[in-house]
PDB file of N, CA and C in Angstrom:
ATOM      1  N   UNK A   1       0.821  -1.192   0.000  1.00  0.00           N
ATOM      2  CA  UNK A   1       0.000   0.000   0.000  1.00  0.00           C
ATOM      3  C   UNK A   1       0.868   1.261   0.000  1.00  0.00           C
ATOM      4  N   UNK A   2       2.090   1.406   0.880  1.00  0.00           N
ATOM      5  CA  UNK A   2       2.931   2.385   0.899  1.00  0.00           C
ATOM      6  C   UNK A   2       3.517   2.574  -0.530  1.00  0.00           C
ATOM      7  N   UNK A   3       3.756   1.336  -1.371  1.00  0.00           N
ATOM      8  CA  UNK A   3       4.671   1.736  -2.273  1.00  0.00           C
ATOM      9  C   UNK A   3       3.579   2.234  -3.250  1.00  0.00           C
ATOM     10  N   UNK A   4       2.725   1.922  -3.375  1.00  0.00           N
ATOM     11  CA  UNK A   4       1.116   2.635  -4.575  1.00  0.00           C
ATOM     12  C   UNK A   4       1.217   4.142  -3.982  1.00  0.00           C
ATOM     13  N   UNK A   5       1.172   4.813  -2.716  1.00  0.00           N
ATOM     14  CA  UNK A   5       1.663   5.992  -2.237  1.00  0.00           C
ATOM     15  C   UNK A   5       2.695   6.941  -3.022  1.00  0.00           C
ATOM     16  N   UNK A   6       3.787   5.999  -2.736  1.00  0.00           N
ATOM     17  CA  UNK A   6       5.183   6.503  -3.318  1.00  0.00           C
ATOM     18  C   UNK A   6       5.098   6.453  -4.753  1.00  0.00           C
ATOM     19  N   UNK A   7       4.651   5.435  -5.557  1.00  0.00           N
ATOM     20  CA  UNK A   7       4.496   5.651  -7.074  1.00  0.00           C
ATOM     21  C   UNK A   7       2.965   6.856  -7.575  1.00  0.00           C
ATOM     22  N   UNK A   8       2.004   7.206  -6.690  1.00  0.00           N
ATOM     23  CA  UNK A   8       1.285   8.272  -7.106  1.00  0.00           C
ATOM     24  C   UNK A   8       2.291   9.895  -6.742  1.00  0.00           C
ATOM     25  N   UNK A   9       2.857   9.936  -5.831  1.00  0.00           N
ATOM     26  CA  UNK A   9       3.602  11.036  -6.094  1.00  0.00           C
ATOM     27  C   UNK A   9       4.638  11.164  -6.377  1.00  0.00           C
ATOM     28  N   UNK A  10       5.290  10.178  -6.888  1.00  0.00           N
ATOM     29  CA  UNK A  10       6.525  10.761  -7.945  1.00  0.00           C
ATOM     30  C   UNK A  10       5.536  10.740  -9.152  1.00  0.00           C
ATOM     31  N   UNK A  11       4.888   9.828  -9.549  1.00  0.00           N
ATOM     32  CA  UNK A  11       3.766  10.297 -10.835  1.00  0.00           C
ATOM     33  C   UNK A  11       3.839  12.209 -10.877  1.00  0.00           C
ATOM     34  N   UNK A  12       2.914  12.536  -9.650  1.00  0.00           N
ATOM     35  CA  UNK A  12       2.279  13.539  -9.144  1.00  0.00           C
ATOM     36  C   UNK A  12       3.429  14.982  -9.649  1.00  0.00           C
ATOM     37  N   UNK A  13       4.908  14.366  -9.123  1.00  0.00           N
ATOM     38  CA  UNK A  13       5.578  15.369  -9.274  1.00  0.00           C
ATOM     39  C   UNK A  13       5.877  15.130 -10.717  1.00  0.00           C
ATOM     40  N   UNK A  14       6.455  14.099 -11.458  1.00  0.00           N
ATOM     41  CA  UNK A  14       6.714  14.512 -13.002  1.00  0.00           C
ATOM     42  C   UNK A  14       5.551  15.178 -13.920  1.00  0.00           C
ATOM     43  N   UNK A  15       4.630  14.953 -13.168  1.00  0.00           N
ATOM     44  CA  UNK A  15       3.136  15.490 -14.129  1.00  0.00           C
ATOM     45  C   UNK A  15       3.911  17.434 -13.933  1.00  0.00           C
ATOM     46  N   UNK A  16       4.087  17.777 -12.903  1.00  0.00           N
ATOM     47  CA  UNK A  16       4.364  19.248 -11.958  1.00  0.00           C
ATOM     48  C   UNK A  16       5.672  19.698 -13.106  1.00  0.00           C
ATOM     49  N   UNK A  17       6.663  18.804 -13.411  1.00  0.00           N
ATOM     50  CA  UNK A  17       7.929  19.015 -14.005  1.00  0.00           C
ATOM     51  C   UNK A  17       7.397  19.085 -15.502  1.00  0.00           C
ATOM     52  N   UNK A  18       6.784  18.425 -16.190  1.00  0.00           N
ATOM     53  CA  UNK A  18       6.212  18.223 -17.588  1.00  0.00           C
ATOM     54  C   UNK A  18       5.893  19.385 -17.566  1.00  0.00           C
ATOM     55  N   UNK A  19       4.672  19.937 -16.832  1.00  0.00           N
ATOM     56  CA  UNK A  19       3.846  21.043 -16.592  1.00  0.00           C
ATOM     57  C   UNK A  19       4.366  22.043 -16.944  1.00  0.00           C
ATOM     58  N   UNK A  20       5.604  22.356 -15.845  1.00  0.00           N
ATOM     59  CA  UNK A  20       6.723  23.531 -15.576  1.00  0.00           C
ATOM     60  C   UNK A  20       7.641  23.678 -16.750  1.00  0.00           C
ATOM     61  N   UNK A  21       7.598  22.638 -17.418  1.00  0.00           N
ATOM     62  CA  UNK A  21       8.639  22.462 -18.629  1.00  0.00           C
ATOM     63  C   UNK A  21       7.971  23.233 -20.056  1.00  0.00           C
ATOM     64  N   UNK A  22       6.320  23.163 -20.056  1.00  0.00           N
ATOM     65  CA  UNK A  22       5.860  23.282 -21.387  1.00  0.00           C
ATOM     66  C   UNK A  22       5.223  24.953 -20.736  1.00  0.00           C
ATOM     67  N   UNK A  23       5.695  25.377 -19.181  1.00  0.00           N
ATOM     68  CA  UNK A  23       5.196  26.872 -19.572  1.00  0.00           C
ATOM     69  C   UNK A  23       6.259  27.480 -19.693  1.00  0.00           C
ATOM     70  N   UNK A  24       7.367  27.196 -19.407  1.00  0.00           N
ATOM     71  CA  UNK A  24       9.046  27.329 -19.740  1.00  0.00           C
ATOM     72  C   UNK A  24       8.912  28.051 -21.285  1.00  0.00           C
ATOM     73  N   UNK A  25       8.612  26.398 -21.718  1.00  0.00           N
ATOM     74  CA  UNK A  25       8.716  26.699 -23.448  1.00  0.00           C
ATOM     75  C   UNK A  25       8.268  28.073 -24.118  1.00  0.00           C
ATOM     76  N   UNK A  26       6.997  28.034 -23.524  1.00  0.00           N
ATOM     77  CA  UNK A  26       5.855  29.111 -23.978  1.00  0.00           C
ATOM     78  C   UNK A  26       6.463  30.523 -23.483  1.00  0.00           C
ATOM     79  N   UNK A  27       6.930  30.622 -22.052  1.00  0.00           N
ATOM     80  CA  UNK A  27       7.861  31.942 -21.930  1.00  0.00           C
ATOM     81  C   UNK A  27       8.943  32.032 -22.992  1.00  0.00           C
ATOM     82  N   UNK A  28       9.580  31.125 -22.820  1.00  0.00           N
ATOM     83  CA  UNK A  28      10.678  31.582 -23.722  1.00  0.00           C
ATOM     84  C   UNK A  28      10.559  31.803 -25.155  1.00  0.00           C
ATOM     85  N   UNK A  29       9.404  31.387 -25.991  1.00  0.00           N
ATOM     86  CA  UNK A  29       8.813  31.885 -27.240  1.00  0.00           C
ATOM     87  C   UNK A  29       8.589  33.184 -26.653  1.00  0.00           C
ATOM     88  N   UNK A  30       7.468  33.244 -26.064  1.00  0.00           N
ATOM     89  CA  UNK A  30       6.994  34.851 -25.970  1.00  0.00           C
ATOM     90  C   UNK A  30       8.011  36.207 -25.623  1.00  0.00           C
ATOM     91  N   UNK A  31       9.443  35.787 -24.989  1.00  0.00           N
ATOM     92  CA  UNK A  31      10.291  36.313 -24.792  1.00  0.00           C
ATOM     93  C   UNK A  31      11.360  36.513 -25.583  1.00  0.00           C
ATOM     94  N   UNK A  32      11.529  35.387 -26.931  1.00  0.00           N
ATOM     95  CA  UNK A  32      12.265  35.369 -28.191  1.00  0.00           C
ATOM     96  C   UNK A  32      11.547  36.654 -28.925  1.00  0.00           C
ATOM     97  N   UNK A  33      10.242  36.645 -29.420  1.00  0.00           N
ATOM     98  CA  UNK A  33       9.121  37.512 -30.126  1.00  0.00           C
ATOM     99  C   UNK A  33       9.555  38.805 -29.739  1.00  0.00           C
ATOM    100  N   UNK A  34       9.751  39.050 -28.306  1.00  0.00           N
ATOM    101  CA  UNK A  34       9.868  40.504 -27.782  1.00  0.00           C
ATOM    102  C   UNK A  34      10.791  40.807 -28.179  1.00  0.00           C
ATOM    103  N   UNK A  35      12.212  40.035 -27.936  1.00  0.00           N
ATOM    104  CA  UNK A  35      13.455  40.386 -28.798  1.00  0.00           C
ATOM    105  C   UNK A  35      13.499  40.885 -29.964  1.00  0.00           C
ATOM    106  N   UNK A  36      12.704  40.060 -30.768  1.00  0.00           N
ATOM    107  CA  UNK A  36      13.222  40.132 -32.187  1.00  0.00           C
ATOM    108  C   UNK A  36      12.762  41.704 -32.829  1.00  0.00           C
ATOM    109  N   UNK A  37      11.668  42.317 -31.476  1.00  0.00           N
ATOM    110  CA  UNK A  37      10.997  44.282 -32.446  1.00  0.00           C
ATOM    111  C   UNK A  37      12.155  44.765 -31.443  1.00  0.00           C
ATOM    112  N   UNK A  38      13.507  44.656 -31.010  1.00  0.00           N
ATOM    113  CA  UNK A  38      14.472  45.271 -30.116  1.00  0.00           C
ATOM    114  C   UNK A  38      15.457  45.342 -31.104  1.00  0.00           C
ATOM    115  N   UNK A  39      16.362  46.274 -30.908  1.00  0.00           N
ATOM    116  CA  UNK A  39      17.492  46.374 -31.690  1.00  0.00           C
ATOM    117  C   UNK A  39      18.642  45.422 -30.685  1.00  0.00           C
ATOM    118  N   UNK A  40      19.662  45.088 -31.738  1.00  0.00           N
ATOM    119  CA  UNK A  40      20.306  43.944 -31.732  1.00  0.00           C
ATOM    120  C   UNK A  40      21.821  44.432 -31.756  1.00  0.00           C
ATOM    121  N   UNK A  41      22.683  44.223 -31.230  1.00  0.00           N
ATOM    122  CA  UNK A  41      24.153  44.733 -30.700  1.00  0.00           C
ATOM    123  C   UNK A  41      24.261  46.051 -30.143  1.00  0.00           C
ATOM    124  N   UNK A  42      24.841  47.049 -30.031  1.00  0.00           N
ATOM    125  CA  UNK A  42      25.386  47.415 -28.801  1.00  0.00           C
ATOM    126  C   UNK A  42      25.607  49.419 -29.503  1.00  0.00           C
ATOM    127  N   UNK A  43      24.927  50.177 -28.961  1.00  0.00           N
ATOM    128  CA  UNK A  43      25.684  51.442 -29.491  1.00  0.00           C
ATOM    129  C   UNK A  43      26.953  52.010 -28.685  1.00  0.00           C
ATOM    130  N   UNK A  44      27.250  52.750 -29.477  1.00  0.00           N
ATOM    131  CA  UNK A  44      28.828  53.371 -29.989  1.00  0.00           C
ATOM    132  C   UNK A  44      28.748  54.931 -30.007  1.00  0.00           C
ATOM    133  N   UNK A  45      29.309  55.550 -29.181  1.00  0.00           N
ATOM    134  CA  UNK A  45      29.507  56.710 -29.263  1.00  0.00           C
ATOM    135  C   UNK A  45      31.051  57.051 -30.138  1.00  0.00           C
ATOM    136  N   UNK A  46      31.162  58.372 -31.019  1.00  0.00           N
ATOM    137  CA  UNK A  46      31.943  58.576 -31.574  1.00  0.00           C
ATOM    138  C   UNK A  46      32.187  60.382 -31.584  1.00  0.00           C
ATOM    139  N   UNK A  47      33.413  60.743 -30.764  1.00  0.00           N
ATOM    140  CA  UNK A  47      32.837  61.969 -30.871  1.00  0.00           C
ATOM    141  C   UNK A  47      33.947  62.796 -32.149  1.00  0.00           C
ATOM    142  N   UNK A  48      33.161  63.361 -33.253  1.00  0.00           N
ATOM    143  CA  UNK A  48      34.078  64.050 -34.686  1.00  0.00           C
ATOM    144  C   UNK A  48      33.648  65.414 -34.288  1.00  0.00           C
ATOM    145  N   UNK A  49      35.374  66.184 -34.371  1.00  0.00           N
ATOM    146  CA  UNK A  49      34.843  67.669 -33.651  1.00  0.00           C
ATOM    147  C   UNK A  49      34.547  68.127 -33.033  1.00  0.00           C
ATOM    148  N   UNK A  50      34.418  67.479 -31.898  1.00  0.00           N
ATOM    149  CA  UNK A  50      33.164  68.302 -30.618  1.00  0.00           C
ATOM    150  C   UNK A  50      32.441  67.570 -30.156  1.00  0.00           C
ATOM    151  N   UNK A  51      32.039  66.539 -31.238  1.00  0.00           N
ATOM    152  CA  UNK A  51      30.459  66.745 -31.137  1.00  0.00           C
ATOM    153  C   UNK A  51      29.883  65.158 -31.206  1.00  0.00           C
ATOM    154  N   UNK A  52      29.128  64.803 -30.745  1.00  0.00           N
ATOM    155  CA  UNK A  52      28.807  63.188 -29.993  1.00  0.00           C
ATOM    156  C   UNK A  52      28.201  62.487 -31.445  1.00  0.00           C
ATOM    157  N   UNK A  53      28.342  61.773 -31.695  1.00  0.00           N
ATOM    158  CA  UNK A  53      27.516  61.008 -32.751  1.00  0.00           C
ATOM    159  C   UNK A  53      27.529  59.681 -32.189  1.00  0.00           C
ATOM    160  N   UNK A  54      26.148  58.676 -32.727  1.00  0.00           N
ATOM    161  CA  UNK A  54      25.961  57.560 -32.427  1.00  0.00           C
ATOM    162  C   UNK A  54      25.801  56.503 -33.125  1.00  0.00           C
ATOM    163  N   UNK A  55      26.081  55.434 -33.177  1.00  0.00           N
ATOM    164  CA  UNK A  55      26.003  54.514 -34.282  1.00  0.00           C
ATOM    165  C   UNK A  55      25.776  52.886 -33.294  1.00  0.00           C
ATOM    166  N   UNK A  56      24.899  52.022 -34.391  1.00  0.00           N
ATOM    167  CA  UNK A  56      24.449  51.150 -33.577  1.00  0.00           C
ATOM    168  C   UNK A  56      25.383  50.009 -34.572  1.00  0.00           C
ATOM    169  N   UNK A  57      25.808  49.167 -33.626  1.00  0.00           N
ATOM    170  CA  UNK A  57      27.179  48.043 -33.852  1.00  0.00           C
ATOM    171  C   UNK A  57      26.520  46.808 -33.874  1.00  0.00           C
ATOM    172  N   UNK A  58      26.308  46.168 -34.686  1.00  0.00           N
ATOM    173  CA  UNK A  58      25.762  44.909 -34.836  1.00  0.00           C
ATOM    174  C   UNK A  58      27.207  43.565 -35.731  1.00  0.00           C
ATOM    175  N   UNK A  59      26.251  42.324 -35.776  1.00  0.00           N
ATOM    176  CA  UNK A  59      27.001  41.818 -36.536  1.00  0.00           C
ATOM    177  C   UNK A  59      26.118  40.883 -37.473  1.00  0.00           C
ATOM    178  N   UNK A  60      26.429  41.060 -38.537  1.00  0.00           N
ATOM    179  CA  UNK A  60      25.791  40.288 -40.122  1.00  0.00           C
ATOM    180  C   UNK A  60      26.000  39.829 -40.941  1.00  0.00           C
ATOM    181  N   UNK A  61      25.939  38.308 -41.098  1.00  0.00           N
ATOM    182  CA  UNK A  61      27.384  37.650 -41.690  1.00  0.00           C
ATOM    183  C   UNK A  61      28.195  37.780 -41.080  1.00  0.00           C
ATOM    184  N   UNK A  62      28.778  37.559 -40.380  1.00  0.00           N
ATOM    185  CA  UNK A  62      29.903  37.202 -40.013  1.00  0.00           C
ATOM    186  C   UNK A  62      30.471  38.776 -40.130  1.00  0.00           C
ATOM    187  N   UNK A  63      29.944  39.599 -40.297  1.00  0.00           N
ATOM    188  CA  UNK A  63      30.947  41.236 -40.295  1.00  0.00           C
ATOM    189  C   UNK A  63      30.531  42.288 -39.381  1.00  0.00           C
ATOM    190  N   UNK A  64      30.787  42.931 -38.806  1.00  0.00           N
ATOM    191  CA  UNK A  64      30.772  43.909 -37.829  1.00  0.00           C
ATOM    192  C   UNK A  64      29.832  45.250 -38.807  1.00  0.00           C
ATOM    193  N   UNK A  65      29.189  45.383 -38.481  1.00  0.00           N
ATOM    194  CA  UNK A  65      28.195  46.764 -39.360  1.00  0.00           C
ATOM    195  C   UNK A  65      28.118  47.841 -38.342  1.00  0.00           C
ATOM    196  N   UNK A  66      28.118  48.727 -38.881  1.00  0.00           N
ATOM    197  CA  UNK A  66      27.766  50.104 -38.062  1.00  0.00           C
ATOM    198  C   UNK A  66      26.742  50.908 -38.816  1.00  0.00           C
ATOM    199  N   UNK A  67      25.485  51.696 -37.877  1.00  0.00           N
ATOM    200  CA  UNK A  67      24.877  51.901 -38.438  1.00  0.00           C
ATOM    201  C   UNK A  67      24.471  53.144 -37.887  1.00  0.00           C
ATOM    202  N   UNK A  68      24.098  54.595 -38.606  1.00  0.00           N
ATOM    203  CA  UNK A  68      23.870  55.802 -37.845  1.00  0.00           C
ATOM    204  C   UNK A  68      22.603  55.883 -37.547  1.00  0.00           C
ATOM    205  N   UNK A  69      22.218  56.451 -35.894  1.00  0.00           N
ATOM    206  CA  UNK A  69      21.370  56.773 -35.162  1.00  0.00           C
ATOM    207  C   UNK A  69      20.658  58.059 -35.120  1.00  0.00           C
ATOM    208  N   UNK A  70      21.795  58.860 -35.196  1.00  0.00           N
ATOM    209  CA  UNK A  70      21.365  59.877 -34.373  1.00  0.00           C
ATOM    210  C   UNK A  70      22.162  61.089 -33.445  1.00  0.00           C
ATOM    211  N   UNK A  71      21.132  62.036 -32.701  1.00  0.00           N
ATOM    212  CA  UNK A  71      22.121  62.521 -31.646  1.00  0.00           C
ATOM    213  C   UNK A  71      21.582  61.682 -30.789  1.00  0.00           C
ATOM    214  N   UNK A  72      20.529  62.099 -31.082  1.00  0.00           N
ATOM    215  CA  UNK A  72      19.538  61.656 -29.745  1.00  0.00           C
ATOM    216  C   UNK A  72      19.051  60.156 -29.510  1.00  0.00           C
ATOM    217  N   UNK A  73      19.496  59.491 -28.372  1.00  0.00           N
ATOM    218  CA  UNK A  73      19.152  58.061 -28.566  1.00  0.00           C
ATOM    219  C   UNK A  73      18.409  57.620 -27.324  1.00  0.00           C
ATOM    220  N   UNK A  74      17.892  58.780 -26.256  1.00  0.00           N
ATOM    221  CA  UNK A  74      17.270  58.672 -25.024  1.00  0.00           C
ATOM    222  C   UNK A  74      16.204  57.107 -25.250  1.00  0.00           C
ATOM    223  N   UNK A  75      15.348  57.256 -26.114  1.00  0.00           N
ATOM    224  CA  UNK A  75      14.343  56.026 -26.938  1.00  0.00           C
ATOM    225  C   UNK A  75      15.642  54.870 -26.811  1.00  0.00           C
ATOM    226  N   UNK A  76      16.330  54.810 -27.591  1.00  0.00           N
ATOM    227  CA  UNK A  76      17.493  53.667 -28.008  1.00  0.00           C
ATOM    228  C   UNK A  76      18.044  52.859 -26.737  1.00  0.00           C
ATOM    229  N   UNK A  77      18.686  53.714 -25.722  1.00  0.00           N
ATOM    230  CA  UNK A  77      19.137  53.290 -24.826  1.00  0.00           C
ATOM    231  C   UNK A  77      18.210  52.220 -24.164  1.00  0.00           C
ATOM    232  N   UNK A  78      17.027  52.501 -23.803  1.00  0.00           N
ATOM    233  CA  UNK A  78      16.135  52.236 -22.946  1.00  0.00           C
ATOM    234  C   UNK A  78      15.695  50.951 -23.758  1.00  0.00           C
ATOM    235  N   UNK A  79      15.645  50.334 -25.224  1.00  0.00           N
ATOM    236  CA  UNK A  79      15.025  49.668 -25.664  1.00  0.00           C
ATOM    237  C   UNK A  79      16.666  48.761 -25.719  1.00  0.00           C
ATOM    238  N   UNK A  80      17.913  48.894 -25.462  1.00  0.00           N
ATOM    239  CA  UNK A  80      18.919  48.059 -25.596  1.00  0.00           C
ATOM    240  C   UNK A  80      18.899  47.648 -23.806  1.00  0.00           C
ATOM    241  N   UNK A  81      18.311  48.650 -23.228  1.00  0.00           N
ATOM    242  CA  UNK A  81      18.629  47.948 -21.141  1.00  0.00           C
ATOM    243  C   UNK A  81      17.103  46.473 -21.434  1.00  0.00           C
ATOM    244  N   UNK A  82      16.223  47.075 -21.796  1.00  0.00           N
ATOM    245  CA  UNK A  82      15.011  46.170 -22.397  1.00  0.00           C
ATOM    246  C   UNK A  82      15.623  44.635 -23.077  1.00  0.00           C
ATOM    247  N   UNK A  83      16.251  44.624 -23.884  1.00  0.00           N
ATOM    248  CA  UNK A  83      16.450  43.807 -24.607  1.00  0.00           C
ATOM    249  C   UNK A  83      17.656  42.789 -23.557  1.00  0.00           C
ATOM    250  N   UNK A  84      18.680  43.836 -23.288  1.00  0.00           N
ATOM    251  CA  UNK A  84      19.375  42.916 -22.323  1.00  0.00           C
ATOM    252  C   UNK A  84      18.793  42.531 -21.251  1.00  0.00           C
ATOM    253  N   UNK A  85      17.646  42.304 -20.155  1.00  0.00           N
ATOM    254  CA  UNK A  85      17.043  41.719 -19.358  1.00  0.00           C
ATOM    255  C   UNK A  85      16.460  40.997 -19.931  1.00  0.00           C
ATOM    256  N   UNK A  86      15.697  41.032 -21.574  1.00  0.00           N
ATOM    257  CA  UNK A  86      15.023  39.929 -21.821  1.00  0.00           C
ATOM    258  C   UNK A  86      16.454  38.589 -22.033  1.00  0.00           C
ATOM    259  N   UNK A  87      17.146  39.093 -22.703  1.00  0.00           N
ATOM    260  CA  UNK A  87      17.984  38.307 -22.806  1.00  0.00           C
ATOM    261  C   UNK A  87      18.839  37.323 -21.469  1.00  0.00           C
ATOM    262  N   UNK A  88      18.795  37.930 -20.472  1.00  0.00           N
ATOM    263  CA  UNK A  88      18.947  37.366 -19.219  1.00  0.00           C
ATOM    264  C   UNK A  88      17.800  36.474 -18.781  1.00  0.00           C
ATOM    265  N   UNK A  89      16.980  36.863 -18.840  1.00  0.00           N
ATOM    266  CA  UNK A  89      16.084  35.914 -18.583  1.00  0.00           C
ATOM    267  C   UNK A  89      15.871  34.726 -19.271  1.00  0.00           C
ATOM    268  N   UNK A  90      15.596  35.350 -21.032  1.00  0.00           N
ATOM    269  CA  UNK A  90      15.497  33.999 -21.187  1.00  0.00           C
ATOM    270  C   UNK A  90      16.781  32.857 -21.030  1.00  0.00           C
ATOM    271  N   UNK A  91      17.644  33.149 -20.596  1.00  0.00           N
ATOM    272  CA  UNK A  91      19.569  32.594 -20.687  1.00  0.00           C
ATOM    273  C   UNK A  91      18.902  31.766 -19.439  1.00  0.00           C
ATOM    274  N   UNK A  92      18.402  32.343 -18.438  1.00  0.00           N
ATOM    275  CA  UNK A  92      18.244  31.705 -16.753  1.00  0.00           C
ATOM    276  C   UNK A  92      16.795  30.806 -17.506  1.00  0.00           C
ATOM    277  N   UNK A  93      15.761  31.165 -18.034  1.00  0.00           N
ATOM    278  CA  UNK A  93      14.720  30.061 -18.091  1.00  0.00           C
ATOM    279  C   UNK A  93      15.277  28.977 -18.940  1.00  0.00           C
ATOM    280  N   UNK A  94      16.052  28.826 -19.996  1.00  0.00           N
ATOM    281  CA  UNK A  94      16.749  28.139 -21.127  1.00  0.00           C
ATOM    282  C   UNK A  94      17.575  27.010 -20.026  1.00  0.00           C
ATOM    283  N   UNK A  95      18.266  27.742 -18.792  1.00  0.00           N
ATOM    284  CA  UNK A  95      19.028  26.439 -17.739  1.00  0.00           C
ATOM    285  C   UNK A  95      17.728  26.238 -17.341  1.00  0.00           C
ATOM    286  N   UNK A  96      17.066  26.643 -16.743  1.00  0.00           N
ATOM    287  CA  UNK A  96      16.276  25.925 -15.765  1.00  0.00           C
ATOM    288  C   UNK A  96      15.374  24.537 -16.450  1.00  0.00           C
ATOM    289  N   UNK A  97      14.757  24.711 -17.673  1.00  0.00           N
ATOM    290  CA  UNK A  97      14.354  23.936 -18.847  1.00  0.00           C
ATOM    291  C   UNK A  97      15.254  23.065 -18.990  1.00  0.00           C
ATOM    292  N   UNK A  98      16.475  23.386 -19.611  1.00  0.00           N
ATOM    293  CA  UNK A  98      17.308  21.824 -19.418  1.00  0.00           C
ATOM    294  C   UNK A  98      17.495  21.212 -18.438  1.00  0.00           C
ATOM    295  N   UNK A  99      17.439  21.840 -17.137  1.00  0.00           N
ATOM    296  CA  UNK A  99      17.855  21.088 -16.187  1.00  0.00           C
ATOM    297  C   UNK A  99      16.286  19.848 -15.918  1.00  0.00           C
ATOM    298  N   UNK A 100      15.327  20.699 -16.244  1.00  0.00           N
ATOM    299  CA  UNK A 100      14.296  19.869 -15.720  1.00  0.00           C
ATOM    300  C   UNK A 100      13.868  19.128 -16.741  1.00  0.00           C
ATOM    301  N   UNK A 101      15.150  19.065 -18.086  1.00  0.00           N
ATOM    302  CA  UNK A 101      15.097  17.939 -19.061  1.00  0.00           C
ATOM    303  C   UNK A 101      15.806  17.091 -18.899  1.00  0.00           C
ATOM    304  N   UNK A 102      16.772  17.069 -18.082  1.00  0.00           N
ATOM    305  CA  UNK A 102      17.416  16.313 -17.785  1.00  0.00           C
ATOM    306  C   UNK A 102      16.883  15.548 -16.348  1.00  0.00           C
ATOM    307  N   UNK A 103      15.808  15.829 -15.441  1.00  0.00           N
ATOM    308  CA  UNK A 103      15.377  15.864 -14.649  1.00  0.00           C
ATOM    309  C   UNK A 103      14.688  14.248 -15.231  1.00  0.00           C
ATOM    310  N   UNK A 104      13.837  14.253 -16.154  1.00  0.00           N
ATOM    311  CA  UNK A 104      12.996  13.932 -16.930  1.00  0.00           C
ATOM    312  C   UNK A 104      13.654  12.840 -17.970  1.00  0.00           C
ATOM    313  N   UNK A 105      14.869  13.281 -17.977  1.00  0.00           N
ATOM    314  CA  UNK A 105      15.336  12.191 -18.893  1.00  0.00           C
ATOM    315  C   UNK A 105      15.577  10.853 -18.272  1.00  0.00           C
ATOM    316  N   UNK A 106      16.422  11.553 -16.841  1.00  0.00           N
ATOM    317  CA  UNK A 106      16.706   9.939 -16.147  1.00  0.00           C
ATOM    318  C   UNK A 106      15.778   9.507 -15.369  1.00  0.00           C
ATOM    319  N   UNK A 107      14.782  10.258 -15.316  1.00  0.00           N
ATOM    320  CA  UNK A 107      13.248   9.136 -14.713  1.00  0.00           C
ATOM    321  C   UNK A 107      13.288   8.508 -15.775  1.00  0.00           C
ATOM    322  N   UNK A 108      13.278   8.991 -16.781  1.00  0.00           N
ATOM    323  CA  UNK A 108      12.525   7.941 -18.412  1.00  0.00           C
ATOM    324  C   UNK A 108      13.378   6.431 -18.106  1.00  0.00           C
ATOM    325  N   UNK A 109      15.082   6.863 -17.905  1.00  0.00           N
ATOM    326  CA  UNK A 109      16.304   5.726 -18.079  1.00  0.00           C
ATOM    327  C   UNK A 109      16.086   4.582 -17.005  1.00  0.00           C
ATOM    328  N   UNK A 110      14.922   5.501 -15.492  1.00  0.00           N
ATOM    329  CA  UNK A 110      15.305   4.412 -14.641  1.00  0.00           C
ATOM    330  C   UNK A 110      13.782   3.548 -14.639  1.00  0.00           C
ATOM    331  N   UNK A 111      13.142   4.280 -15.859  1.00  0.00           N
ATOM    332  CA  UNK A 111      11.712   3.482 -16.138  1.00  0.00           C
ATOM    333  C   UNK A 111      11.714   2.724 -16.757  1.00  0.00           C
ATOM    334  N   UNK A 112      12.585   2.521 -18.107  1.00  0.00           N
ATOM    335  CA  UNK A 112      12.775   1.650 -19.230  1.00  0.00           C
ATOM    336  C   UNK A 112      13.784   0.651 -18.667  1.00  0.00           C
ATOM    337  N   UNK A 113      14.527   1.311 -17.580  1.00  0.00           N
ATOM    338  CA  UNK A 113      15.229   0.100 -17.331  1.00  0.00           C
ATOM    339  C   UNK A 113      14.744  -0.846 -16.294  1.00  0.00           C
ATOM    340  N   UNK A 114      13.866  -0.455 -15.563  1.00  0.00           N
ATOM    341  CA  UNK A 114      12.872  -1.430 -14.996  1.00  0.00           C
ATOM    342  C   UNK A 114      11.900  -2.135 -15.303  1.00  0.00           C
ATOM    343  N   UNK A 115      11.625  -1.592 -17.160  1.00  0.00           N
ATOM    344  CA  UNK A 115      10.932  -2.663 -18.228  1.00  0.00           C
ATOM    345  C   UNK A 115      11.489  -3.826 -18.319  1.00  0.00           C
ATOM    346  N   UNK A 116      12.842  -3.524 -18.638  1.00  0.00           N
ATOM    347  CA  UNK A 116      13.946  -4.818 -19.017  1.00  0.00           C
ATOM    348  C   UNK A 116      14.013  -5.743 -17.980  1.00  0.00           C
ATOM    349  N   UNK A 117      13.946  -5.576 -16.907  1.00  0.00           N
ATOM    350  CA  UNK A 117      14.244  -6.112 -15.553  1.00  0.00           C
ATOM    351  C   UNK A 117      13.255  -7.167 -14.973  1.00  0.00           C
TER     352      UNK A 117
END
């Protein structure tokens, strides 16, 4: 009777890990999407004469591009601090997902191998 116990909640918890795994997924789509209307590498101040100019530094093909902004990049800044937290995040949900694939993998190894058995 104890062990029907013990096999409904490890059930109980991989159902919880599956669960946690497929809203993982779904963040991290919805958090790729947000990226992709963000600008992408890093601005560059350059000052010719005096005077500040800005250019946004990416890479495409394999080549370093520079691209002019502006003076004013108050908007810009704020949408590259944006983009780098999404990017942190999704970096921390991306481990946490593998880990709880790997979580998942060796229940599977120590299930199939108790088929054989």
């Amino acid at each position: 009777m104890a062990v029907i116990k013990v096999v409904k909640l490890i059930w109980e918890r991989v159902k919880e890990i599956e669960e946690r795994k497929k809203e993982l997924d779904a963040e991290i789509k919805v958090l790729t999407e947000q990226l992709k209307s963000l600008p992408n590498g890093h601005l560059e101040e350059k000052l010719v004469k005096g005077k500040k100019y800005y250019y946004l530094r990416y890479w495409e093909d394999g080549k370093l591009k520079s691209k002019y902004v502006g003076k004013d990049i108050g908007d810009l800044v704020e949408k590259f601090r944006l983009a780098s937290e999404i990017k942190i995040k999704i970096d921390k949900l991306k481990r946490e997902n593998e880990r709880l694939g790997r979580i998942l993998e060796k229940i599977r190894k120590i299930i199939d191998e108790d088929k054989t058995n």
